[in-house]
Protein backbone atom coordinates (compact mmCIF):
# COMPACT_ATOMS: atom_id res chain seq x y z
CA UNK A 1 -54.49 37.34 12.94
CA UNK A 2 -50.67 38.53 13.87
CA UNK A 3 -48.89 37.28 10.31
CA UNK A 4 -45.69 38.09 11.84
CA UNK A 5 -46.60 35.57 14.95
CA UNK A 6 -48.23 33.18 12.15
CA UNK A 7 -44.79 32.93 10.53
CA UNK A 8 -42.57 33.01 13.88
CA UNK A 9 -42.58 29.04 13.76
CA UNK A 10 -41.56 28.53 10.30
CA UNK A 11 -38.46 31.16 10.32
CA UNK A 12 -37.28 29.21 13.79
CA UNK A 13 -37.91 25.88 12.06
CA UNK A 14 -35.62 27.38 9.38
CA UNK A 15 -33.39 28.34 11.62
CA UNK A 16 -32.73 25.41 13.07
CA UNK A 17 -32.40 23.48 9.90
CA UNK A 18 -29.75 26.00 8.76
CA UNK A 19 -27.97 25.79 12.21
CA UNK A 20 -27.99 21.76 11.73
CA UNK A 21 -26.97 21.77 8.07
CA UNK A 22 -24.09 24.30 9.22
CA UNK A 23 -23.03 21.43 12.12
CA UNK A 24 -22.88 19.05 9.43
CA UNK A 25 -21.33 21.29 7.34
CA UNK A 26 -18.51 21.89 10.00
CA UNK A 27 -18.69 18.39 11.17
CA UNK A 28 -17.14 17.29 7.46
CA UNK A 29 -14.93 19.78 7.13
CA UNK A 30 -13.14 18.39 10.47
CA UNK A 31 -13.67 14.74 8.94
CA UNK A 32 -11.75 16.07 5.51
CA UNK A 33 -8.84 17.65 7.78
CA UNK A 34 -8.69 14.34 9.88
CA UNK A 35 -6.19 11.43 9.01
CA UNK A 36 -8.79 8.74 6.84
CA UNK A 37 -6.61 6.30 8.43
CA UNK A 38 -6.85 6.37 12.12
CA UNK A 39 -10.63 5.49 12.45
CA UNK A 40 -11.76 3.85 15.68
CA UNK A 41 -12.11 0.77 14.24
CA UNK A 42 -8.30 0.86 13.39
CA UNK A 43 -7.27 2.01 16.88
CA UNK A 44 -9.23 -1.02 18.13
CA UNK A 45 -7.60 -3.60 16.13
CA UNK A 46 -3.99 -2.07 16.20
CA UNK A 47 -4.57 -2.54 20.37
CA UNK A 48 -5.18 -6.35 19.87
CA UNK A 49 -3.20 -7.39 17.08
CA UNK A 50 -0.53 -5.69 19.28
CA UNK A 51 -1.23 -8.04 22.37
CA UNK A 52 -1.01 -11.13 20.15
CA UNK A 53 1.79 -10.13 18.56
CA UNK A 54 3.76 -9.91 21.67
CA UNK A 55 2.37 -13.49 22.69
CA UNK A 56 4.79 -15.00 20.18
CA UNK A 57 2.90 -18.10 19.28
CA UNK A 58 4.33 -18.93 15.97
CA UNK A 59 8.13 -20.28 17.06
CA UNK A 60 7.36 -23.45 14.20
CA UNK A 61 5.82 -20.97 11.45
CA UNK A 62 9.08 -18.66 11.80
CA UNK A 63 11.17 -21.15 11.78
CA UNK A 64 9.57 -22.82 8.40
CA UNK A 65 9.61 -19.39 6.81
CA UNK A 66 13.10 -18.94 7.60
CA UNK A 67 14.24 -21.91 5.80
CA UNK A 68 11.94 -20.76 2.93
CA UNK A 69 13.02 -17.28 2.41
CA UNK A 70 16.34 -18.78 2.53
CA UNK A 71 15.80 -21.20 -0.10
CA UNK A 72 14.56 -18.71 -2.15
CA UNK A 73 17.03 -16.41 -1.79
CA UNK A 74 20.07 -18.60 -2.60
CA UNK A 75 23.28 -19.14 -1.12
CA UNK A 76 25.80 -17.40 -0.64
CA UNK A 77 23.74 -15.52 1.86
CA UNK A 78 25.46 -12.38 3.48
CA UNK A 79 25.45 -11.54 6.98
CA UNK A 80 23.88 -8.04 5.76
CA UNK A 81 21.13 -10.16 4.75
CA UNK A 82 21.31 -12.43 7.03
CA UNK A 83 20.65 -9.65 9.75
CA UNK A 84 17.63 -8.76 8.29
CA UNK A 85 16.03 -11.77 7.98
CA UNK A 86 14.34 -12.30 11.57
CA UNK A 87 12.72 -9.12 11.52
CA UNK A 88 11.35 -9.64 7.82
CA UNK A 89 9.66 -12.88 9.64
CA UNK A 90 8.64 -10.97 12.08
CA UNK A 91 6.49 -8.27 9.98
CA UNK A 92 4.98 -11.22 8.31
CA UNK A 93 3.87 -12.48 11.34
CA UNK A 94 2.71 -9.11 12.27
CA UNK A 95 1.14 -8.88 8.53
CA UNK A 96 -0.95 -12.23 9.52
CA UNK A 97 -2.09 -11.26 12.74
CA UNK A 98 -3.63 -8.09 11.05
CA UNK A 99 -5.33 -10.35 8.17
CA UNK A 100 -6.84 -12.66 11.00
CA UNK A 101 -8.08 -9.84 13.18
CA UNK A 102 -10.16 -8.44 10.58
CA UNK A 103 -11.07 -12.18 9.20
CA UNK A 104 -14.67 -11.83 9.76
CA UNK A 105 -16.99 -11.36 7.99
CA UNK A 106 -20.43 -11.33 9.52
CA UNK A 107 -18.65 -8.02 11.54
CA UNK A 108 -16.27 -6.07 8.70
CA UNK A 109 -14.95 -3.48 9.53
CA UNK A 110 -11.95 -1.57 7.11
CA UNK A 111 -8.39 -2.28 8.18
CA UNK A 112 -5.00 -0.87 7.36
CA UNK A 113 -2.41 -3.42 7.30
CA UNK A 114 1.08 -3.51 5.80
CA UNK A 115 2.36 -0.69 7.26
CA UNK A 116 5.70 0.14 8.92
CA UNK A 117 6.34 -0.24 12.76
CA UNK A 118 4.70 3.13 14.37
CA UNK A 119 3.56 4.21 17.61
CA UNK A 120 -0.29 6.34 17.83
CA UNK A 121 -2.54 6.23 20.50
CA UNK A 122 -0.44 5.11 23.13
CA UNK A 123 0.06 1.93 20.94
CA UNK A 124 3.08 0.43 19.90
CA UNK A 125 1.72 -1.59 16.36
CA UNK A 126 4.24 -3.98 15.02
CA UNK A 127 4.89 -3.85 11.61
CA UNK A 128 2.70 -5.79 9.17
CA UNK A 129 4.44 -5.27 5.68
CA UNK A 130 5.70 -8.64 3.55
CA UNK A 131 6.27 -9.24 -0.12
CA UNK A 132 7.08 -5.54 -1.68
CA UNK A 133 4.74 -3.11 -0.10
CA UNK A 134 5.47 0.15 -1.76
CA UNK A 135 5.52 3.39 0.55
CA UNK A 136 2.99 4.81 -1.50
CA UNK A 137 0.25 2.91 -0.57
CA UNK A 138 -2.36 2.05 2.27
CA UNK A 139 -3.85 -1.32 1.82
CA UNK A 140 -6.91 -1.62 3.12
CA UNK A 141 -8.93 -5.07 3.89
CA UNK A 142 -12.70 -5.71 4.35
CA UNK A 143 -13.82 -9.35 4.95
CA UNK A 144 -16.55 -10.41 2.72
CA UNK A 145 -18.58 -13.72 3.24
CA UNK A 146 -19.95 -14.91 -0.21
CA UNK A 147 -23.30 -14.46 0.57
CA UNK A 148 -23.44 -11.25 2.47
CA UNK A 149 -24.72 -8.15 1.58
CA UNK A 150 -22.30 -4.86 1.85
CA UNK A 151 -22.24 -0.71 1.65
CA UNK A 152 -19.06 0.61 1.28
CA UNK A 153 -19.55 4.19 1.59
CA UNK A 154 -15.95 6.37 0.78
CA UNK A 155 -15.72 10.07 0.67
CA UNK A 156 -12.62 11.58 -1.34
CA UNK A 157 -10.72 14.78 -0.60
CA UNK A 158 -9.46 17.18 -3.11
CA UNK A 159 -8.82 15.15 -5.88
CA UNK A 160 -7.76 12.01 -4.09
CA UNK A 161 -4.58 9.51 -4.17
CA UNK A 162 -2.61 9.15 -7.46
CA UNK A 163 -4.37 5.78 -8.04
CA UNK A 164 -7.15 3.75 -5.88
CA UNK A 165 -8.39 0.49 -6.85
CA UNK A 166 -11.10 -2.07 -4.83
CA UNK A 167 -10.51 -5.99 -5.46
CA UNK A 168 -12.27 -8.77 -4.43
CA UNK A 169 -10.18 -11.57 -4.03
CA UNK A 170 -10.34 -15.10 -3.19
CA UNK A 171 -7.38 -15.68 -1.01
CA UNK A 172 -5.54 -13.73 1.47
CA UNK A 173 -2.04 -14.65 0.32
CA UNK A 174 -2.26 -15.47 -2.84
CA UNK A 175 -4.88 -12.61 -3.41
CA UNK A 176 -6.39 -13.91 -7.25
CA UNK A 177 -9.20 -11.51 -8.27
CA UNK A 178 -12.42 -12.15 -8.18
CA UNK A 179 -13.64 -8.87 -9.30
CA UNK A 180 -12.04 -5.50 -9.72
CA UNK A 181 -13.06 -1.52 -9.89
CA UNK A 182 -11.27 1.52 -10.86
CA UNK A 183 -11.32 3.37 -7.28
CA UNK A 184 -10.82 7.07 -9.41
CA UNK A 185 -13.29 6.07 -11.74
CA UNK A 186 -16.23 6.06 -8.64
CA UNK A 187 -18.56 9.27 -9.27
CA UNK A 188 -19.03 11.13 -6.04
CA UNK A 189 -21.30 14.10 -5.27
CA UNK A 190 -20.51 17.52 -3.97
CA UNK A 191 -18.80 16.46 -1.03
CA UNK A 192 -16.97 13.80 -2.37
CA UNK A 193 -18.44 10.97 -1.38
CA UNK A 194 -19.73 7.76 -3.39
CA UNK A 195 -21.06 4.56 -2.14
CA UNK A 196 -20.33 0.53 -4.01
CA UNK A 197 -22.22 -2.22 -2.84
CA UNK A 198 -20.93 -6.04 -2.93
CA UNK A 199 -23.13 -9.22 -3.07
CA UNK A 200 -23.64 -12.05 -5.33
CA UNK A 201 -26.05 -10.65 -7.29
CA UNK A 202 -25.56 -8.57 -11.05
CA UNK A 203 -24.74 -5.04 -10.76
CA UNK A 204 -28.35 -4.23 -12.70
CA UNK A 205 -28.75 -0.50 -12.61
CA UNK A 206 -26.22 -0.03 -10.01
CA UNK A 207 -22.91 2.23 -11.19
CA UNK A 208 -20.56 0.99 -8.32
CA UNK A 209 -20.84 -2.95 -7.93
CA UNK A 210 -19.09 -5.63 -7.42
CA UNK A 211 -20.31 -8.78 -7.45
CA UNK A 212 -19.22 -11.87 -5.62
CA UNK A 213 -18.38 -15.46 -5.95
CA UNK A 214 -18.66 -18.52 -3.72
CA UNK A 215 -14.71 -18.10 -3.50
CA UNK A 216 -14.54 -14.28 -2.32
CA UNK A 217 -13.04 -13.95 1.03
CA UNK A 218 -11.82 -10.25 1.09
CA UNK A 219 -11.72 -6.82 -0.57
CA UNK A 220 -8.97 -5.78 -0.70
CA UNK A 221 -8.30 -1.54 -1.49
CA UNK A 222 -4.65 -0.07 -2.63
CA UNK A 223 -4.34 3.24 -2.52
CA UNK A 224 -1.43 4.83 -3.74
CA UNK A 225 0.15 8.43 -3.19
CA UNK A 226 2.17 10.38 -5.42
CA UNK A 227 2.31 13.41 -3.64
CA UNK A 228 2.83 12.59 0.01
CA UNK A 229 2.47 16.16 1.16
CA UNK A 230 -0.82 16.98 -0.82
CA UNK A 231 -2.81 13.75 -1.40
CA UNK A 232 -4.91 12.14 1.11
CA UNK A 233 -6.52 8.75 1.16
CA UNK A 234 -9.95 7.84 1.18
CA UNK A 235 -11.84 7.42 4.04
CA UNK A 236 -13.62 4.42 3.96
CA UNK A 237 -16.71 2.97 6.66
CA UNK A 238 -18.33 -0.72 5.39
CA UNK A 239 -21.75 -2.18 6.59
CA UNK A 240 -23.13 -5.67 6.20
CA UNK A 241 -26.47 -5.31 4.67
CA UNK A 242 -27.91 -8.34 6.10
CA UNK A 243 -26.81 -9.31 9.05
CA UNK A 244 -26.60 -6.67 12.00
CA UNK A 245 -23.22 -6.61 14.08
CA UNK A 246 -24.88 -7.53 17.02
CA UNK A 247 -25.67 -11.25 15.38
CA UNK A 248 -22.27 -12.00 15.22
CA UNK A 249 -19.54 -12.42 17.90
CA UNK A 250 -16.03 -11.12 17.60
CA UNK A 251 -13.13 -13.89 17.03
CA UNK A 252 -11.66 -14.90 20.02
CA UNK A 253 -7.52 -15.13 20.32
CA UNK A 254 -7.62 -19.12 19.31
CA UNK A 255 -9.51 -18.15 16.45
CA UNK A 256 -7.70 -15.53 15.35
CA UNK A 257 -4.15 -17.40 15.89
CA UNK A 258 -5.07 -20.35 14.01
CA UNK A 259 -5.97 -18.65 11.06
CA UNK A 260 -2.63 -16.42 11.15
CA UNK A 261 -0.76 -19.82 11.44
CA UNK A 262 -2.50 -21.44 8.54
CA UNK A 263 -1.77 -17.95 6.42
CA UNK A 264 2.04 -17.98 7.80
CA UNK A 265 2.55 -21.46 6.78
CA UNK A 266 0.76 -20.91 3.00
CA UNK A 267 2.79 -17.80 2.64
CA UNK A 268 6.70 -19.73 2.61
CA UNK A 269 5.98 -21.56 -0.19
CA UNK A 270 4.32 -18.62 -2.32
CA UNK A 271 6.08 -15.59 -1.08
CA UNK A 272 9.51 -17.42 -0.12
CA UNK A 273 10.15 -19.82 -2.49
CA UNK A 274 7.95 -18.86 -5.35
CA UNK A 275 8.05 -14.60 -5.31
CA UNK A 276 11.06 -14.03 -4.17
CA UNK A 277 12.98 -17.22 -5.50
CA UNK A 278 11.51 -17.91 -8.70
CA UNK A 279 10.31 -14.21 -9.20
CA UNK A 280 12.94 -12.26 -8.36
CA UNK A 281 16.20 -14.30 -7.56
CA UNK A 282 15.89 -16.07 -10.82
CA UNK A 283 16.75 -13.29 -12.65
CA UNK A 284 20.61 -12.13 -13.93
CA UNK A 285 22.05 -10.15 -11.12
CA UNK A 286 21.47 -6.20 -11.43
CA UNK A 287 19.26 -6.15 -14.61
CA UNK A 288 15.46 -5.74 -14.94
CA UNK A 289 13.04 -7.71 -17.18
CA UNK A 290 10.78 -6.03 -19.35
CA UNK A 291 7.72 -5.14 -17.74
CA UNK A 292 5.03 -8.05 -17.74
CA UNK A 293 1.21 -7.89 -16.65
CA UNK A 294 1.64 -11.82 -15.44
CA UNK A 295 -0.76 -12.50 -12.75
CA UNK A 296 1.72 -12.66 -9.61
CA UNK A 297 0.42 -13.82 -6.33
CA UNK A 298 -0.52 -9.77 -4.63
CA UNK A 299 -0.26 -7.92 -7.82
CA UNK A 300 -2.80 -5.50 -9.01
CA UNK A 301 -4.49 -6.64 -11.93
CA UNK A 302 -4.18 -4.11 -14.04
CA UNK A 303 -0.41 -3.38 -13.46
CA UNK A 304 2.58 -3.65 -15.76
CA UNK A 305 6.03 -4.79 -13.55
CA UNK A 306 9.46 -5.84 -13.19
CA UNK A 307 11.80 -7.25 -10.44
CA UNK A 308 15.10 -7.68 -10.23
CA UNK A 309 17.73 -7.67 -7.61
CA UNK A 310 20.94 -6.26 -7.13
CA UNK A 311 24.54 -6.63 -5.27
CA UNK A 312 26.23 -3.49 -5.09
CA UNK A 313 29.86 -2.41 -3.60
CA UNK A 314 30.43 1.37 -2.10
CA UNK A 315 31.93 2.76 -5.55
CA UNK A 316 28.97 1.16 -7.71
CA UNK A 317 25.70 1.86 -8.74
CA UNK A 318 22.81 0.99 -10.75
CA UNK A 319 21.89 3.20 -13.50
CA UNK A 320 18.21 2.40 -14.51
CA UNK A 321 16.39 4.00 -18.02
CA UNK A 322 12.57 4.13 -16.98
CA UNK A 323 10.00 4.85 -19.47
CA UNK A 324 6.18 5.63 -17.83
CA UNK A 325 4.86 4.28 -21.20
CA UNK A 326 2.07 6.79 -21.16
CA UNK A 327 1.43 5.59 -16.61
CA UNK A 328 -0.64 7.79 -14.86
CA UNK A 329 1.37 6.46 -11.70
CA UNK A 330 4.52 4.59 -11.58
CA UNK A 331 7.13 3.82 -8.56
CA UNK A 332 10.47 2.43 -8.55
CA UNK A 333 11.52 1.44 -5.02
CA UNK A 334 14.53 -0.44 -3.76
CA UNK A 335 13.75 -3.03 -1.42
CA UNK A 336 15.62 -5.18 1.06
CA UNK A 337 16.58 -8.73 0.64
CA UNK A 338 13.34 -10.11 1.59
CA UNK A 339 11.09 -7.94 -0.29
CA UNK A 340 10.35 -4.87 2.61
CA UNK A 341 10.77 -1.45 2.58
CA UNK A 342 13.59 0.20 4.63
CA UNK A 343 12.65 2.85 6.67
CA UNK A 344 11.25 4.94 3.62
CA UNK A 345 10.21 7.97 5.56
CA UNK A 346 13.70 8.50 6.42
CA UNK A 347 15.40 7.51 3.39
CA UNK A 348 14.59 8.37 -0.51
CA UNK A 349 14.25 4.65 -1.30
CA UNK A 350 11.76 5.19 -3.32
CA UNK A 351 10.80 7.65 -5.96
CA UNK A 352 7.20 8.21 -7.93
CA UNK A 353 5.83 10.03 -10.79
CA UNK A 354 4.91 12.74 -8.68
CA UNK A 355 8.32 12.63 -6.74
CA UNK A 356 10.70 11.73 -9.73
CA UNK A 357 12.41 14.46 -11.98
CA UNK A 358 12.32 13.41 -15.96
CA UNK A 359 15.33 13.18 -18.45
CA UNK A 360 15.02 15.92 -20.86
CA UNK A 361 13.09 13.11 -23.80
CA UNK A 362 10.59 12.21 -21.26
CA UNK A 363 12.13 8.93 -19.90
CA UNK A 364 13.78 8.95 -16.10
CA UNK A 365 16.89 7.94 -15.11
CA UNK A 366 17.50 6.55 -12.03
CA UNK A 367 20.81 5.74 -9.31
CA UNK A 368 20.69 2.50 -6.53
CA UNK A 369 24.10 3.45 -4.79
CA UNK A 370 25.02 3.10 -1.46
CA UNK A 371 26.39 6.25 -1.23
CA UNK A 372 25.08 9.66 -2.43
CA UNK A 373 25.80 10.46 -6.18
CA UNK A 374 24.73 14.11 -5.73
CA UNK A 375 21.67 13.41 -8.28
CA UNK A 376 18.02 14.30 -7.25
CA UNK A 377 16.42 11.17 -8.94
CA UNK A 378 19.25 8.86 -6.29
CA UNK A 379 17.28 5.57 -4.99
CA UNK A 380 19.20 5.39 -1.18
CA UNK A 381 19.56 1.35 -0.08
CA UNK A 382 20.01 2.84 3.45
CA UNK A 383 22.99 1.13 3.51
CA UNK A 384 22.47 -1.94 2.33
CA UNK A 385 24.61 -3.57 -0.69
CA UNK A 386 22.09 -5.59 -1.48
CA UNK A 387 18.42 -5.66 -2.25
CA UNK A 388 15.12 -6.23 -4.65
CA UNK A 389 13.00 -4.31 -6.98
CA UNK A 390 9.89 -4.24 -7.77
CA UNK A 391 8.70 -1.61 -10.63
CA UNK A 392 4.92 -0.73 -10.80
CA UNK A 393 3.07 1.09 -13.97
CA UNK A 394 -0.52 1.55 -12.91
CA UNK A 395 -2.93 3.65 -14.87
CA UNK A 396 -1.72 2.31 -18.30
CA UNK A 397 -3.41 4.30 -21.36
CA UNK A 398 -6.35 2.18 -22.98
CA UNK A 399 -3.89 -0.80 -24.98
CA UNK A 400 -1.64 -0.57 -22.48
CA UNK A 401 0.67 1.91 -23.28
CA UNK A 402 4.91 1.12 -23.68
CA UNK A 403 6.61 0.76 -20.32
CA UNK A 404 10.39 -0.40 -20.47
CA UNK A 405 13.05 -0.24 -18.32
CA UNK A 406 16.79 -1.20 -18.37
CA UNK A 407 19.56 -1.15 -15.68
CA UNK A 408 23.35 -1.70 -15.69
CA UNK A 409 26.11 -1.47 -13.18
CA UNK A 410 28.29 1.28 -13.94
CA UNK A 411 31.44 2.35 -11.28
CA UNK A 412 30.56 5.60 -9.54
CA UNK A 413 33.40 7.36 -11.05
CA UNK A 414 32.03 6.96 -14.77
CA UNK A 415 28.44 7.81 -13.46
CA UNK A 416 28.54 11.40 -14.64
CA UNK A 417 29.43 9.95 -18.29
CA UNK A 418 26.67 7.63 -17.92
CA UNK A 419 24.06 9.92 -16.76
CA UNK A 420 21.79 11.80 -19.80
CA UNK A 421 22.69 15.54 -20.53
CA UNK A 422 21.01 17.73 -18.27
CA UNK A 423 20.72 14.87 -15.33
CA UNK A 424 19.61 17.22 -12.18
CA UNK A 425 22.39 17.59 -10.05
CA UNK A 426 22.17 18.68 -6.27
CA UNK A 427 24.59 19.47 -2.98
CA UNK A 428 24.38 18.50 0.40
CA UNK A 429 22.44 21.21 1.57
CA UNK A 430 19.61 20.71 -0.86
CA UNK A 431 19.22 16.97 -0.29
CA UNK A 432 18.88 17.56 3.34
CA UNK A 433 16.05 19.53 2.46
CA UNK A 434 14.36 17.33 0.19
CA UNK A 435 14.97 14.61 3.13
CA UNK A 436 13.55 16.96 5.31
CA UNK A 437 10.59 17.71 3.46
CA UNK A 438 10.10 13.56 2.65
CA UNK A 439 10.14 12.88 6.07
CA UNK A 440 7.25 15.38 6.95
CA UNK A 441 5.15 14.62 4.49
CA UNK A 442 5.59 10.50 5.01
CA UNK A 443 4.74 11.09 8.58
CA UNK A 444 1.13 12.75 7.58
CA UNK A 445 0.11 8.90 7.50
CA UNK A 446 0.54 8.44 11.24
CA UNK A 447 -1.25 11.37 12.68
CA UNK A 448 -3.38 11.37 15.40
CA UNK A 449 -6.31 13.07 14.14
């Protein structure tokens, strides 16, 4: 017998194997490169929620939710504020649309929502933020019936976001936890990934578990950035166990439209009146509490914050002392009025533990103003004279470490008096850099690949 003929099989069986685990191989190293975020199953529900947003059919819920916002913001209310109070409704809106479209269950799929206005794939998506998003973050939704039975499989790239987390929660606005797990705590295997399943059932021998009530309607995933440039998100696919997606029929747009109405007209009371009047409104003008882990309607569990608001004139600013307490991710961001974001690609209205620069003992010092101070830890309102706050400490050391923070309004010419010794100073030229360079690396969320 020819052994070299006898063995001709095996070495092209071999072959092949290594040219298929080399495909794979390849195959995942494109899927680490891509953008976790724009999945097909994103692209598909950014394309409707974009054709019922531009139905308009919530003239009664915006007009509730502007009385609301405006009873919880007080009067006097400026025309500054007033002129961004329309399109605040308006992301909300968009922000319910997006919770609806992804409302069901028996077919999850994994959802970005609360993101800024953008344009990919040919799509214009409204925004969908409400009720302090933070710029670092992509929130993430899976529905999850009570009784179903779900994989979620992730895979992690380098070393992942600054902080992840996975919540089950019980409501979509008022978001009380159900059950929670440390997102950077997941083990995964050589190429990253890890898998956590979800049903009613104990965890038993399973590591990654969460386990569901008869009141779970969601799980809902933050995951924050500190580096914007470096850090990547997650990807994240979800399958129901047992129930194929073929059983179930997709919402239609009555469906779906009710249930954004009945989340629009729950969210006034807690967002309007309750967050951002009794929350953050309530408070003495241009201070900040001490941080507090009080449950508030949205809030991570495990988080320490503080909100405030503040009313600022062109020659003023807000000098805030920030200790991390021992954080392993922290963000102070300003925010508008009514609790959004403004345009933080373009401006540096927000600043994180990876993006901050410390004060010589440790602590960070901080300056809202209107107009550029010519220090690299400056918080830009783009503008605006007034705003909100809302200061997150997430990764607190095991008894919870010793956040504090402090603010005070100090005139622009006594700033440099004000500011520690050694406060980084910087020119023109190197803040349009750092702009530059923010602006890049904030856009990585919106690529199309």
């Amino acid at each position: 017998m020819d052994l070299s003929r006898r063995g001709a099989p095996r070495r092209l069986a071999t072959a092949i194997a290594a040219a298929l685990l080399a495909a794979c191989s390849a195959s995942a190293d494109r899927s680490a490169a891509g953008n976790p975020l724009a999945t097909e199953a994103q692209r598909t529900l950014d394309a409707r929620l974009a054709a019922l947003h531009a139905r308009d059919d919530f003239a009664v819920e915006r007009a509730l939710l502007r009385a609301q916002f405006v009873a919880g913001h007080g009067l006097p209310l400026s025309a500054e504020a007033l002129a961004r109070l329309d399109a605040a409704i308006d992301e909300l809106v968009g922000g319910a649309l997006a919770e609806a479209l992804n409302g069901n269950a028996a077919r999850p799929r994994v959802h970005w929502l609360a993101a800024a206005p953008h344009r990919w794939f040919g799509i214009d998506v409204p925004g969908t933020r409400w009720a302090y998003d933070n710029p670092d973050n992509a929130y993430r939704t899976i529905p999850i019936a009570p009784d179903g039975r779900y994989l979620v499989r992730g895979r992690r790239h380098g070393d992942g976001p600054a902080d992840m987390s996975f919540s089950l929660i019980d409501d979509t606005v008022t978001q009380g936890t159900v059950a929670y797990l440390d997102g950077k705590a997941l083990a995964t295997d050589g190429d990253g990934r890890y898998a956590l399943t979800i049903d009613g059932d104990p965890a038993g021998e399973r590591a990654a578990h969460l386990r569901s009530d008869a009141g779970t309607v969601q799980l809902f995933v933050r995951s924050n950035l500190g580096d914007w440039a470096q850090e990547e998100h997650d990807t994240l696919e979800v399958e129901r166990l047992d129930l194929a997606p073929e059983q179930a029929a997709e919402l239609d747009d009555a469906t779906i439209v009710a249930s954004a109405s009945r989340f629009l007209l729950k969210s006034g009371p807690v967002y309007g009146l309750a967050l951002l009047g009794l929350k953050t409104m309530a408070a003495p003008l241009n201070t900040l509490p001490a941080p507090s882990r009080t449950q508030t309607p949205g809030a991570l569990i495990t988080q320490a914050n503080s909100f405030g608001h503040f009313r600022l004139g062109d020659d003023e600013a807000l000098l805030i002392s920030f200790d991390p307490g021992g954080a392993g991710y922290w963000v102070v961001p300003v925010t508008d009025p009514w609790m959004l974001s403004v345009d933080p690609g373009r401006y540096s209205s927000s600043l994180n533990s990876r993006q901050a620069l410390a004060d010589a003992d440790g602590r960070y010092t901080f300056v809202v103003a209107v107009r550029d101070p010519g220090v690299h830890n400056w918080l830009d309102t783009a503008g605006l004279h007034e705003g909100t706050m809302m200061l997150r400490w997430q990764r607190l050391p095991a008894g919870g470490g010793h956040p504090a923070v402090a603010a005070r309004l100090v005139k622009l010419q006594d700033l440099a008096a004000a500011l520690p010794p050694g406060t980084r100073r910087i020119d023109a030229d190197e803040r349009r850099r750092l702009l530059a360079a923010r602006q890049a690396a904030y856009a990585r969320r919106f690529r199309e690949d």
